[in-house]
N, C-alpha and C. Protein backbone atom coordinates (compact mmCIF):
# COMPACT_ATOMS: atom_id res chain seq x y z
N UNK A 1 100.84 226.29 119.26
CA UNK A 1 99.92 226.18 120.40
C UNK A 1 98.77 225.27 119.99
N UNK A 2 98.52 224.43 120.57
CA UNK A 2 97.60 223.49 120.43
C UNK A 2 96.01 224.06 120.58
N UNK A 3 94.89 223.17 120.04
CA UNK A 3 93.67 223.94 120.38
C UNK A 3 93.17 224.48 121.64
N UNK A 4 93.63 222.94 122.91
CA UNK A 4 93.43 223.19 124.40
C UNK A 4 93.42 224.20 124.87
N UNK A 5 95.12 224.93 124.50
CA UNK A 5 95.36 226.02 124.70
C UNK A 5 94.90 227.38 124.51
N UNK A 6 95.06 227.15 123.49
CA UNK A 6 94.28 228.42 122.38
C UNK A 6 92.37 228.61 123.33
N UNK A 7 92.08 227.20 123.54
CA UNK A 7 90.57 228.03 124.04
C UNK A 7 91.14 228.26 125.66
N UNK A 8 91.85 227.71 126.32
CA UNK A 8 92.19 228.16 127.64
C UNK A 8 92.64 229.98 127.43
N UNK A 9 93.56 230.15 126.48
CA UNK A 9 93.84 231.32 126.25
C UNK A 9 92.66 232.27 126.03
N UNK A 10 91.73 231.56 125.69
CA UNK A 10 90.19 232.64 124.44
C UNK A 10 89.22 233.00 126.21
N UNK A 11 89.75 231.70 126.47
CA UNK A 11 88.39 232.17 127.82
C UNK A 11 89.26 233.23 128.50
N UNK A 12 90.77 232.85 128.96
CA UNK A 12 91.37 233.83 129.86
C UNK A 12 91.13 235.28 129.33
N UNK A 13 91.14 235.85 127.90
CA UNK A 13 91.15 236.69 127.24
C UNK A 13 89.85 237.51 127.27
N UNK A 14 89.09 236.65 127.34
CA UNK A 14 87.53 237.19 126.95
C UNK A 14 87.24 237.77 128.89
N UNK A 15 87.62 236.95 129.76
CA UNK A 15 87.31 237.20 131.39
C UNK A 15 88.51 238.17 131.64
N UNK A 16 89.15 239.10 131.13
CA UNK A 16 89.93 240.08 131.17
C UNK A 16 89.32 240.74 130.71
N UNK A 17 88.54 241.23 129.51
CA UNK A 17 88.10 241.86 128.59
C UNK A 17 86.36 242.29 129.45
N UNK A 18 86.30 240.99 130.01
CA UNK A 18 84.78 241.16 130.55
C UNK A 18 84.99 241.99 132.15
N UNK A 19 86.32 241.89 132.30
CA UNK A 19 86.44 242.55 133.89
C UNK A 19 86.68 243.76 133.87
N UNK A 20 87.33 244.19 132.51
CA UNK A 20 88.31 245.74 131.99
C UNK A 20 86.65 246.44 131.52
N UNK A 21 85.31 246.08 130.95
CA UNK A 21 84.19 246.30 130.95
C UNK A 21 83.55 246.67 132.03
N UNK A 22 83.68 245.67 133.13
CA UNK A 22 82.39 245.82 134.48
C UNK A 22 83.20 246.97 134.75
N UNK A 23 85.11 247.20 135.01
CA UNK A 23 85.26 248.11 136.13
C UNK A 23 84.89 249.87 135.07
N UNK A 24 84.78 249.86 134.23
CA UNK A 24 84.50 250.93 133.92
C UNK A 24 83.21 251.65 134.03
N UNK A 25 82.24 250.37 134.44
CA UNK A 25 81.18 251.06 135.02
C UNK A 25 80.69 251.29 136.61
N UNK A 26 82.10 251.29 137.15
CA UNK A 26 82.32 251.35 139.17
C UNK A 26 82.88 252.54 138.75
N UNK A 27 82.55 253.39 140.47
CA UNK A 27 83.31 254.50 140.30
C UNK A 27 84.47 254.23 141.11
N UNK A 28 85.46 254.95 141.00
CA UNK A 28 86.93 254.62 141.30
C UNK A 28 86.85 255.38 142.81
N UNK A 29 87.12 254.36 143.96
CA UNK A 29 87.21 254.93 145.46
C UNK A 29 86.06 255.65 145.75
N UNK A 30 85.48 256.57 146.68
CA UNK A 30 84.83 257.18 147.09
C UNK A 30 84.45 258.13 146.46
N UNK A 31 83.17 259.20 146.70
CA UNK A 31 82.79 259.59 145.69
C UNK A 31 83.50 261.26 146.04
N UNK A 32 83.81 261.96 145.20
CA UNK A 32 84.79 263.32 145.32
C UNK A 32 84.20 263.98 146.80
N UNK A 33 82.78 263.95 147.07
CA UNK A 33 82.63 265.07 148.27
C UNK A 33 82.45 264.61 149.73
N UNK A 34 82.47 263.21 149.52
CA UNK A 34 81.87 261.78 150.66
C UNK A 34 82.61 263.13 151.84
N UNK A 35 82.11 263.52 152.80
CA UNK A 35 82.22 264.08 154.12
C UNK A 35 82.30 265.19 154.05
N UNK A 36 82.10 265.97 153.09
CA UNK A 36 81.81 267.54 152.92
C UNK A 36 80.79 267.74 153.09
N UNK A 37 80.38 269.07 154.20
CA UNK A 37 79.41 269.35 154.96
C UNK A 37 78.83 270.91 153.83
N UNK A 38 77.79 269.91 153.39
CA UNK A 38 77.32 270.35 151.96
C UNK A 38 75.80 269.67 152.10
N UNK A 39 74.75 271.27 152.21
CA UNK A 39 73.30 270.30 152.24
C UNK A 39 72.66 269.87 153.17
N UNK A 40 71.57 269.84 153.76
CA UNK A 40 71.17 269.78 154.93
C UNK A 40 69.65 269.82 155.42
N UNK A 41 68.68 269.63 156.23
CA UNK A 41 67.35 270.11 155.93
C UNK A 41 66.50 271.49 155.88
N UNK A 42 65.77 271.54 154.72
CA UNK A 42 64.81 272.73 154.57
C UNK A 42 63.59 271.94 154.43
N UNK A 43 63.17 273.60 154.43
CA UNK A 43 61.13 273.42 154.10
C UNK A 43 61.19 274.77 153.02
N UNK A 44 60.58 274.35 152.06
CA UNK A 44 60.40 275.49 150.78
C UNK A 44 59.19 274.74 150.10
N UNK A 45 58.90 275.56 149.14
CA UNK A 45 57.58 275.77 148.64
C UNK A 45 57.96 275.58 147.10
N UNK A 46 57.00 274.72 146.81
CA UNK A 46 57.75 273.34 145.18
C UNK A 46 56.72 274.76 143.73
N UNK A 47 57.03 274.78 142.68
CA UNK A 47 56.12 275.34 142.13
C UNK A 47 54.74 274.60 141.54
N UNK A 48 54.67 273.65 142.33
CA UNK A 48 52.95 273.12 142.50
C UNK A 48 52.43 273.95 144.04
N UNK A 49 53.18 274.35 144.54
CA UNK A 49 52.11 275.36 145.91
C UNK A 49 52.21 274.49 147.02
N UNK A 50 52.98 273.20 147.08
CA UNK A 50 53.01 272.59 147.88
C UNK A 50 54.38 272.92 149.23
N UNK A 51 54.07 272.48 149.91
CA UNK A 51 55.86 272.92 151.24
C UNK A 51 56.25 271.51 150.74
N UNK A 52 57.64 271.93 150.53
CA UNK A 52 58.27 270.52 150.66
C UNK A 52 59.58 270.51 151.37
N UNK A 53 59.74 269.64 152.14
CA UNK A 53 61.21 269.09 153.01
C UNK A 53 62.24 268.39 152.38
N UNK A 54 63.75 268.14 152.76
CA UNK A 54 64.46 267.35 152.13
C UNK A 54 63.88 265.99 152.27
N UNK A 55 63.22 265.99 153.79
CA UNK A 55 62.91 264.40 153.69
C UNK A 55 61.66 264.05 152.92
N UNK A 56 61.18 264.74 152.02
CA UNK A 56 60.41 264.16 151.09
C UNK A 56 61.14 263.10 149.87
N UNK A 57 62.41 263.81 149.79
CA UNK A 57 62.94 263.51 148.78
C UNK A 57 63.84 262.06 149.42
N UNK A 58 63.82 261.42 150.68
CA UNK A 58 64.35 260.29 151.01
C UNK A 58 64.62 258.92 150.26
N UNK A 59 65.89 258.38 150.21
CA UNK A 59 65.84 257.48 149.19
C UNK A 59 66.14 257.72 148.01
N UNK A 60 66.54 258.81 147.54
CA UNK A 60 66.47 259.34 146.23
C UNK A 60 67.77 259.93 145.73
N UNK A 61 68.12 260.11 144.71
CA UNK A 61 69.41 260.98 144.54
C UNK A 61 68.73 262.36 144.32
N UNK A 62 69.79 263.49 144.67
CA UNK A 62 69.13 265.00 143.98
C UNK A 62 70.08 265.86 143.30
N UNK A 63 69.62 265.69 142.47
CA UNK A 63 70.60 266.57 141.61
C UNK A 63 70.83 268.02 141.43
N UNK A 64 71.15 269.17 142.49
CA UNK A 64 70.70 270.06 142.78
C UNK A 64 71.10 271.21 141.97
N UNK A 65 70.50 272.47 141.58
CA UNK A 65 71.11 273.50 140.89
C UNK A 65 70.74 274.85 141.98
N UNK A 66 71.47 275.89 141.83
CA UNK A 66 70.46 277.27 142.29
C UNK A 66 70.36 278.02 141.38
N UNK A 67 69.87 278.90 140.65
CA UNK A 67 69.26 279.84 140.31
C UNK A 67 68.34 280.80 140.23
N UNK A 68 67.83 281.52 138.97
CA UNK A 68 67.05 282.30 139.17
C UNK A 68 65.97 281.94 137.42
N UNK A 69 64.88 282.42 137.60
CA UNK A 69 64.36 282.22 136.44
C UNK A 69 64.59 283.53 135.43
N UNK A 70 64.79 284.98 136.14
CA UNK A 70 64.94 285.94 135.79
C UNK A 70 66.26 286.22 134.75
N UNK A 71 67.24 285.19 135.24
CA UNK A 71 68.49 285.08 134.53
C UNK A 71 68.32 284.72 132.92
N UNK A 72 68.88 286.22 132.76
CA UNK A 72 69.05 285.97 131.17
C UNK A 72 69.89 284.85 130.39
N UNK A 73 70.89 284.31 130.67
CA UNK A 73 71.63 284.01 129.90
C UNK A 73 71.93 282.26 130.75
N UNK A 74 72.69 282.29 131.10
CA UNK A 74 73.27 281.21 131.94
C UNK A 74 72.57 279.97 132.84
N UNK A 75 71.46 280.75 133.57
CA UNK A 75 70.86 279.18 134.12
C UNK A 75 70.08 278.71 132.94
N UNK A 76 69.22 279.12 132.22
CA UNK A 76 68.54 278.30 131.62
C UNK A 76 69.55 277.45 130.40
N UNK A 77 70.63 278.08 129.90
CA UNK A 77 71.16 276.89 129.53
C UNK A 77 72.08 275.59 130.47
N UNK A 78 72.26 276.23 131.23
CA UNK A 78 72.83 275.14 132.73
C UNK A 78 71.49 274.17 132.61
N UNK A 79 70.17 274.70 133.24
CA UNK A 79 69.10 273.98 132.92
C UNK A 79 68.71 272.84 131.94
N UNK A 80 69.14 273.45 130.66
CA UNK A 80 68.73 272.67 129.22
C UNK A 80 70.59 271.44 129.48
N UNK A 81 71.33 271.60 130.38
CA UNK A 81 72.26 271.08 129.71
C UNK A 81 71.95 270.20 130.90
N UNK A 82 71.57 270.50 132.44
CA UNK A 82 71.16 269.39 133.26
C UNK A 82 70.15 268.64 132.50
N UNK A 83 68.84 268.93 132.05
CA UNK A 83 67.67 268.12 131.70
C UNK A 83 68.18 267.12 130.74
N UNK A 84 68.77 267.20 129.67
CA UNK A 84 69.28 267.01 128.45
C UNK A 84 70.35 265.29 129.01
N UNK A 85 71.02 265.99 129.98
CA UNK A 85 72.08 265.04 130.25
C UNK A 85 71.01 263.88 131.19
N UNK A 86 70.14 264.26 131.69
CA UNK A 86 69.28 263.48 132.86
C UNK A 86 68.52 262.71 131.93
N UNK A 87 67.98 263.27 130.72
CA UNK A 87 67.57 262.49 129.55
C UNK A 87 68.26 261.35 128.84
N UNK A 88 69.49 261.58 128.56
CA UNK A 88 70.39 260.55 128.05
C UNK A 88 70.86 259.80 128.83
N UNK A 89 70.82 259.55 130.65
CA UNK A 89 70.91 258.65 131.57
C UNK A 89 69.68 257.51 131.71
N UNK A 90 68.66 258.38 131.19
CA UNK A 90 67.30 257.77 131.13
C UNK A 90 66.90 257.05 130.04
N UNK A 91 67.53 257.08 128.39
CA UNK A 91 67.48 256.46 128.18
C UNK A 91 68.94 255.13 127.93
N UNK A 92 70.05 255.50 128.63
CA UNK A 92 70.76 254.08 129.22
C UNK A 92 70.27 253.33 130.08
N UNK A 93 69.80 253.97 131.27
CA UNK A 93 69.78 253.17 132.31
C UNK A 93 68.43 253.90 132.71
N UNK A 94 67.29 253.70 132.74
CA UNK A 94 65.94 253.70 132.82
C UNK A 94 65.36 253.82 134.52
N UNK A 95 66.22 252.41 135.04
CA UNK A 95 65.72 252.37 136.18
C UNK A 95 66.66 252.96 137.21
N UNK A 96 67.97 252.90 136.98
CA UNK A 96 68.72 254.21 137.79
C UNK A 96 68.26 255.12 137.90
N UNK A 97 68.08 255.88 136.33
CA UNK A 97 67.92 257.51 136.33
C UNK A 97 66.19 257.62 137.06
N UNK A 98 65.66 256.71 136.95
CA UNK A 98 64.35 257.35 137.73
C UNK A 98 64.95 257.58 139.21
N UNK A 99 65.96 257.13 139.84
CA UNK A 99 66.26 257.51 141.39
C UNK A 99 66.85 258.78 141.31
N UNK A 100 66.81 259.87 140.09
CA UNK A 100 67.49 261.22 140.33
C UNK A 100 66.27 261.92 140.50
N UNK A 101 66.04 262.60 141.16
CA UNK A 101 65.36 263.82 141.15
C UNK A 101 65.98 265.34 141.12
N UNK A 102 65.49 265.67 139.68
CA UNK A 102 66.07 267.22 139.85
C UNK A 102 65.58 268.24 140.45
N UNK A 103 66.16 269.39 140.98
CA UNK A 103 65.54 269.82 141.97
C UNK A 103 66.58 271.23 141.37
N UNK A 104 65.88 272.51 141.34
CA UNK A 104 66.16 273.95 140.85
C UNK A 104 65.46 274.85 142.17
N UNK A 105 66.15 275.69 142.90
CA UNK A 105 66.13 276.15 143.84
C UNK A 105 66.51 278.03 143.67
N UNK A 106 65.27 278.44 143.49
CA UNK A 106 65.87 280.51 143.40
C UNK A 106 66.51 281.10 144.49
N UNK A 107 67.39 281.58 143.64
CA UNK A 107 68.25 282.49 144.75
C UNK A 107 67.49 283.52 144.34
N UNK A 108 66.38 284.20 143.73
CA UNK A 108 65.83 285.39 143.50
C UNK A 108 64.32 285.37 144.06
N UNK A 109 63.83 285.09 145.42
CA UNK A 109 62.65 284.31 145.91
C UNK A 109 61.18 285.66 145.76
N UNK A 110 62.15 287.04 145.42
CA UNK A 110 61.22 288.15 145.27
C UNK A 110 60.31 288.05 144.24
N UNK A 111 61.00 287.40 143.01
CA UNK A 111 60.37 287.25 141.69
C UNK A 111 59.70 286.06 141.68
N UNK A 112 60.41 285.38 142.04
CA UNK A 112 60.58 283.89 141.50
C UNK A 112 59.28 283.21 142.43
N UNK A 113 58.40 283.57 141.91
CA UNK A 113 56.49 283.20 143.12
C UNK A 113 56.64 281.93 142.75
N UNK A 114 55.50 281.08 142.65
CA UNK A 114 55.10 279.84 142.81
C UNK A 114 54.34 280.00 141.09
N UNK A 115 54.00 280.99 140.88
CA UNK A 115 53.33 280.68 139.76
C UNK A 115 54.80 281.45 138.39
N UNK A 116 55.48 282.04 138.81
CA UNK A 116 56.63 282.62 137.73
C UNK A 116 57.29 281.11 138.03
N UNK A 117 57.98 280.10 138.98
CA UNK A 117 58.31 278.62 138.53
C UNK A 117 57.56 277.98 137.77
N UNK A 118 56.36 277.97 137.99
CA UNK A 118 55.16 276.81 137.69
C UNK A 118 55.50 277.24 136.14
N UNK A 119 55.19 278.50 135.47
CA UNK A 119 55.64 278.70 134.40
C UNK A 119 57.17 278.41 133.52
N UNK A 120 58.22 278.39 134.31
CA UNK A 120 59.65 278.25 133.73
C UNK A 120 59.92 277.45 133.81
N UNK A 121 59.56 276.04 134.52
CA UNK A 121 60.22 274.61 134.67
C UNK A 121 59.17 273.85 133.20
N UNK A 122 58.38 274.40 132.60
CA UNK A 122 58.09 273.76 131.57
C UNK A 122 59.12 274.06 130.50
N UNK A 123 59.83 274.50 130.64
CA UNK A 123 61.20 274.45 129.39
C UNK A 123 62.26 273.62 129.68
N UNK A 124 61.77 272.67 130.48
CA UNK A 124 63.28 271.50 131.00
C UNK A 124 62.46 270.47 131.07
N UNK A 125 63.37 269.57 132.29
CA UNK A 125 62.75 268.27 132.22
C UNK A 125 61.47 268.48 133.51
N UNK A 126 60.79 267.35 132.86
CA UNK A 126 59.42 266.83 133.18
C UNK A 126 59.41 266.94 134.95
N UNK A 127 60.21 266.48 134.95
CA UNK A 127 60.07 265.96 136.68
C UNK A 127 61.00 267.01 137.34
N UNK A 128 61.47 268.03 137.02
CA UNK A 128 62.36 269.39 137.39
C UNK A 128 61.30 269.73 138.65
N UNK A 129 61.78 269.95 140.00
CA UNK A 129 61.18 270.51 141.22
C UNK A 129 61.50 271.95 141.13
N UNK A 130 60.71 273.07 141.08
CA UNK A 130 61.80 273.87 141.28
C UNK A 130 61.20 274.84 142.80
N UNK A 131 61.90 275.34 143.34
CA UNK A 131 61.67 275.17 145.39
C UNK A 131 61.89 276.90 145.52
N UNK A 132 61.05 277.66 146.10
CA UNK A 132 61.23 279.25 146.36
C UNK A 132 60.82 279.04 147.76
N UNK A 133 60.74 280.41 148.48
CA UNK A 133 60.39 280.39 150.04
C UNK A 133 60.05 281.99 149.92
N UNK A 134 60.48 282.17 151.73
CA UNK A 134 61.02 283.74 152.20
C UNK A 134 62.53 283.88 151.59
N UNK A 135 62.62 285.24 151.92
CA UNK A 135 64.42 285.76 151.91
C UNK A 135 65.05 284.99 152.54
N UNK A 136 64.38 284.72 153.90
CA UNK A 136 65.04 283.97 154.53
C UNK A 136 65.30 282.40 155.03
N UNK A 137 64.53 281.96 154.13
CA UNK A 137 63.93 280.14 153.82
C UNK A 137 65.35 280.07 152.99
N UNK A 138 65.63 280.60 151.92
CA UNK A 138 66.20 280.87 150.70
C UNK A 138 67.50 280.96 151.31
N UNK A 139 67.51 281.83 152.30
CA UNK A 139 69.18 282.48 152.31
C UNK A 139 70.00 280.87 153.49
N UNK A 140 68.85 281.07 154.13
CA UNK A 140 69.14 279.50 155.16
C UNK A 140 69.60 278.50 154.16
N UNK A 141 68.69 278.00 153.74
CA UNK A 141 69.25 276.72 152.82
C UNK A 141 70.33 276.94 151.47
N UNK A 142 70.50 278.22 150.99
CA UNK A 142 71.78 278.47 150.42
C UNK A 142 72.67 278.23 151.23
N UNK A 143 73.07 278.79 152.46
CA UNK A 143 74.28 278.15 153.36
C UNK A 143 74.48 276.93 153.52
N UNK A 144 73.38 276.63 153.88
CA UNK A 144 73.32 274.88 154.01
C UNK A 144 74.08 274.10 152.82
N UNK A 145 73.59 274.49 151.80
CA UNK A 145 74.54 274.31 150.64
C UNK A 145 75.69 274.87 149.83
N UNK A 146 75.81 275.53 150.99
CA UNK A 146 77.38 276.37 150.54
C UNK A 146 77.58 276.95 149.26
N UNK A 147 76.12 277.66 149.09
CA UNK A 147 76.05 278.39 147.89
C UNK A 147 75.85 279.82 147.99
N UNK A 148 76.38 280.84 147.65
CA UNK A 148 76.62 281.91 147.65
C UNK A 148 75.86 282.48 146.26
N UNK A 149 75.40 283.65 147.51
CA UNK A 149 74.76 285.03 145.71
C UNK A 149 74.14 286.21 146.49
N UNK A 150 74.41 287.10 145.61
CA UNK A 150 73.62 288.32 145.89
C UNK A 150 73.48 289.14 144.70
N UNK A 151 72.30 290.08 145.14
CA UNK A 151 71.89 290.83 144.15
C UNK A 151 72.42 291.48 144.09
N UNK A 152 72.17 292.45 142.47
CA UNK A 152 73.15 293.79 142.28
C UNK A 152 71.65 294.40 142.21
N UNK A 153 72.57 295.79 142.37
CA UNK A 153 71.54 296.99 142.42
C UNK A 153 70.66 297.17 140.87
N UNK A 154 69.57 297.68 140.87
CA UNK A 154 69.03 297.90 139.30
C UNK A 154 69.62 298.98 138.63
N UNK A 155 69.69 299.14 137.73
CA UNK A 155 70.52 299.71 136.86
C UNK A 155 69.67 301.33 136.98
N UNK A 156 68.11 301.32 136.99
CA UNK A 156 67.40 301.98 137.38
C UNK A 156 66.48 302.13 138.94
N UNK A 157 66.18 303.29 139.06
CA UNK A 157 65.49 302.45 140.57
C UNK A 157 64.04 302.04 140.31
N UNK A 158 63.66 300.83 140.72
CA UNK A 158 62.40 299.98 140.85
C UNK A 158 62.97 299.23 139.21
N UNK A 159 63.89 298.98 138.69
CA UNK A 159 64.23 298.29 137.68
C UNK A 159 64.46 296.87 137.92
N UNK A 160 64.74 296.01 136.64
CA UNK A 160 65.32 294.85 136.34
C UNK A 160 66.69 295.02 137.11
N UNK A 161 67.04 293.55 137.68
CA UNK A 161 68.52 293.40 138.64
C UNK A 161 68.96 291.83 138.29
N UNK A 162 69.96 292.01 138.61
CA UNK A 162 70.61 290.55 138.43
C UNK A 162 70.79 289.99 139.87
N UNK A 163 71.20 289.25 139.22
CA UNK A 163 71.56 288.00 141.16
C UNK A 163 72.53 287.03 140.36
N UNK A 164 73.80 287.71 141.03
CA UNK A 164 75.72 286.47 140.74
C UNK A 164 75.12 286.09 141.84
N UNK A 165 75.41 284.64 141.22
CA UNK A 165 75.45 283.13 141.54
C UNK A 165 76.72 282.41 141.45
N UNK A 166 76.85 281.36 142.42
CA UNK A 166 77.39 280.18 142.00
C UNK A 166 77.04 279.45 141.31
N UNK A 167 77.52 278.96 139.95
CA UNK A 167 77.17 278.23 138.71
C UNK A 167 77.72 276.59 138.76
N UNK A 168 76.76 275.66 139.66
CA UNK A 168 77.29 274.99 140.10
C UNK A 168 76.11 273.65 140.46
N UNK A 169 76.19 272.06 139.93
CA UNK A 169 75.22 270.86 139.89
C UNK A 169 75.91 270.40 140.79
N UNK A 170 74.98 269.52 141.84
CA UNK A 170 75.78 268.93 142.63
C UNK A 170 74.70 267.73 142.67
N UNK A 171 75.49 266.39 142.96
CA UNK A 171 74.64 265.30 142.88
C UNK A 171 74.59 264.91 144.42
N UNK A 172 73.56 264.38 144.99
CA UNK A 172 73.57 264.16 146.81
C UNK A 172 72.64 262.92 146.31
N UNK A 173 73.19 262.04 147.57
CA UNK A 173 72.91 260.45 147.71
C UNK A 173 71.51 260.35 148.23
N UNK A 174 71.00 259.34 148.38
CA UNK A 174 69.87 259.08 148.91
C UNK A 174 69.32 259.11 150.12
N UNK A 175 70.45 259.60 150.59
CA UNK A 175 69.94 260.16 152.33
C UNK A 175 70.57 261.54 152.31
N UNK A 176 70.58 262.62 151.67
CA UNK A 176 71.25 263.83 151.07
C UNK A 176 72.61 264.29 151.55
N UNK A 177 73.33 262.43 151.51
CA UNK A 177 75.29 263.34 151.41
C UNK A 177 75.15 263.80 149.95
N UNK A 178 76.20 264.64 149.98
CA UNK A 178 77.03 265.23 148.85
C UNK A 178 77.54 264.28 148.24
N UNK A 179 77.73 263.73 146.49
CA UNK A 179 78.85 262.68 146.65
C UNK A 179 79.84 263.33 145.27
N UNK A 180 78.84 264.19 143.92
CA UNK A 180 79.87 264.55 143.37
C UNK A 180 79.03 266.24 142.54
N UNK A 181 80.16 266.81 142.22
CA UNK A 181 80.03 268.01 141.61
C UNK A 181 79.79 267.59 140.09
N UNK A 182 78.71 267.67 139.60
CA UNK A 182 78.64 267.36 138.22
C UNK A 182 78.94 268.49 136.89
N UNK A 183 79.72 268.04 136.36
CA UNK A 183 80.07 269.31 135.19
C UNK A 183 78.96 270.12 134.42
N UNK A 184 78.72 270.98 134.44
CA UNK A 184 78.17 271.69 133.91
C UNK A 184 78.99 272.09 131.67
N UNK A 185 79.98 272.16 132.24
CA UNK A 185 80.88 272.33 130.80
C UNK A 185 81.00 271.25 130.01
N UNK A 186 80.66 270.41 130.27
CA UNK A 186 81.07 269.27 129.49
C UNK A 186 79.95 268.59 128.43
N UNK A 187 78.77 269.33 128.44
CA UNK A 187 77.30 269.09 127.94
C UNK A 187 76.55 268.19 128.51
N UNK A 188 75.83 267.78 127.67
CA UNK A 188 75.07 266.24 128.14
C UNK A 188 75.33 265.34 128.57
N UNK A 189 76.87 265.02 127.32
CA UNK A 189 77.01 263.96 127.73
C UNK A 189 78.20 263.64 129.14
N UNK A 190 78.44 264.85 129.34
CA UNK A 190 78.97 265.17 130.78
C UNK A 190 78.59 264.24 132.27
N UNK A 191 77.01 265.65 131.52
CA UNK A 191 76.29 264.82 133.31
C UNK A 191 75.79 263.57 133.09
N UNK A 192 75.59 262.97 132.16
CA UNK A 192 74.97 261.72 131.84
C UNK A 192 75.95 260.67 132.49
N UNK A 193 77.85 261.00 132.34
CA UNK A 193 78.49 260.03 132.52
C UNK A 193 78.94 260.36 134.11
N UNK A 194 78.85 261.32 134.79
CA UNK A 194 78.77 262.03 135.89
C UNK A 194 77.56 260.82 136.88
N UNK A 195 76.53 260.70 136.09
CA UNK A 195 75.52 260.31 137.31
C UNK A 195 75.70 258.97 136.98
N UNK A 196 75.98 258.39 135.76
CA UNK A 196 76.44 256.73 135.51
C UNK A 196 77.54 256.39 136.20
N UNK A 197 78.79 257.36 137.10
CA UNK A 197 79.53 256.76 137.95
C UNK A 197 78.88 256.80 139.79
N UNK A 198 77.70 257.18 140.22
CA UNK A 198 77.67 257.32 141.06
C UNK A 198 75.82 256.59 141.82
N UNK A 199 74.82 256.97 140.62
CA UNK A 199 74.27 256.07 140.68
C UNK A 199 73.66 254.87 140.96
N UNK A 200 73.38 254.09 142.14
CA UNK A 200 73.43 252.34 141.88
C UNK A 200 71.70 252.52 142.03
């Protein structure tokens, strides 16, 4: 093979190589939830004391969780494994990941005041919203998001209780569709590659 060739071959090679690159950072077809009626508008109360609406959050991605702060075991590492992964998007892609906003929402709104959040979102990330109401602010916008929970009884009466949850991140677009369920199991670097396919 002559040189001509050989660089006709090097460029064809290298613009294969450069295309097998870009598509791995597209997400493949539509995004898993595109028309699932998932999410919708509320008004809840941020743990700065402020009311806040979905349409505050306009323009924005949200990366949503529910829980409780009371939960022993499970959200706060769900928590540390959302923040963690939102961290390592942030430092790939800087100016993407500033369009996520995380957002932690109690299904336990008895406990869970404005000042018991204000206290528990300092163990995650910086910019973590986390949103309480009434019973019934709470129970509304759980449907809305097709999230399910209830309390169990206290083990004693006027005791400590739990609240089963759905254990479950969901990422919503910038006008709040649904677009994907982000892994929780997979660690950091899970959701990190979770929000790098969906992202722009």
């Amino acid at each position: 093979m002559n040189e001509s060739a050989m660089n006709r071959l090097s460029v064809l090679l290298l613009t294969i190589f450069a295309l097998m690159l870009s598509a791995c950072d597209q997400p493949v077809g539509d995004p898993p939830l595109k028309g699932a009626t998932m999410g919708g508008p509320f008004t809840l109360t941020s743990h700065q004391g402020r009311r806040v609406s979905d349409t505050d959050f306009s323009g924005q991605y949200r990366l949503v969780y529910f829980g409780y702060s009371f939960c022993p075991d499970v959200c706060p590492v769900d928590l540390q494994t959302l923040s963690a992964g939102l961290r390592q998007f942030e430092a790939e892609e800087a100016e993407k990941a500033a369009k996520v906003q995380p957002i932690f929402i109690t299904v336990d709104p008895r406990r869970d005041t404005v000042e018991a959040l204000a206290h528990y979102v300092t163990a995650f990330h910086p910019r973590l919203i986390a949103l309480t109401g009434s019973d019934e602010e709470i129970a509304r916008t759980a449907r809305a998001f097709a999230i399910s929970y209830q309390a169990q009884p206290p083990a004693t009466p006027g005791g400590e209780y739990l609240v089963d949850h759905m254990r479950i991140f969901v990422l919503y677009g910038p006008e709040g569709e649904p677009l994907a369920i982000v892994p929780h199991d997979e660690g950091p670097a899970g959701v990190a590659a979770e929000l790098r396919k969906w992202v722009r």
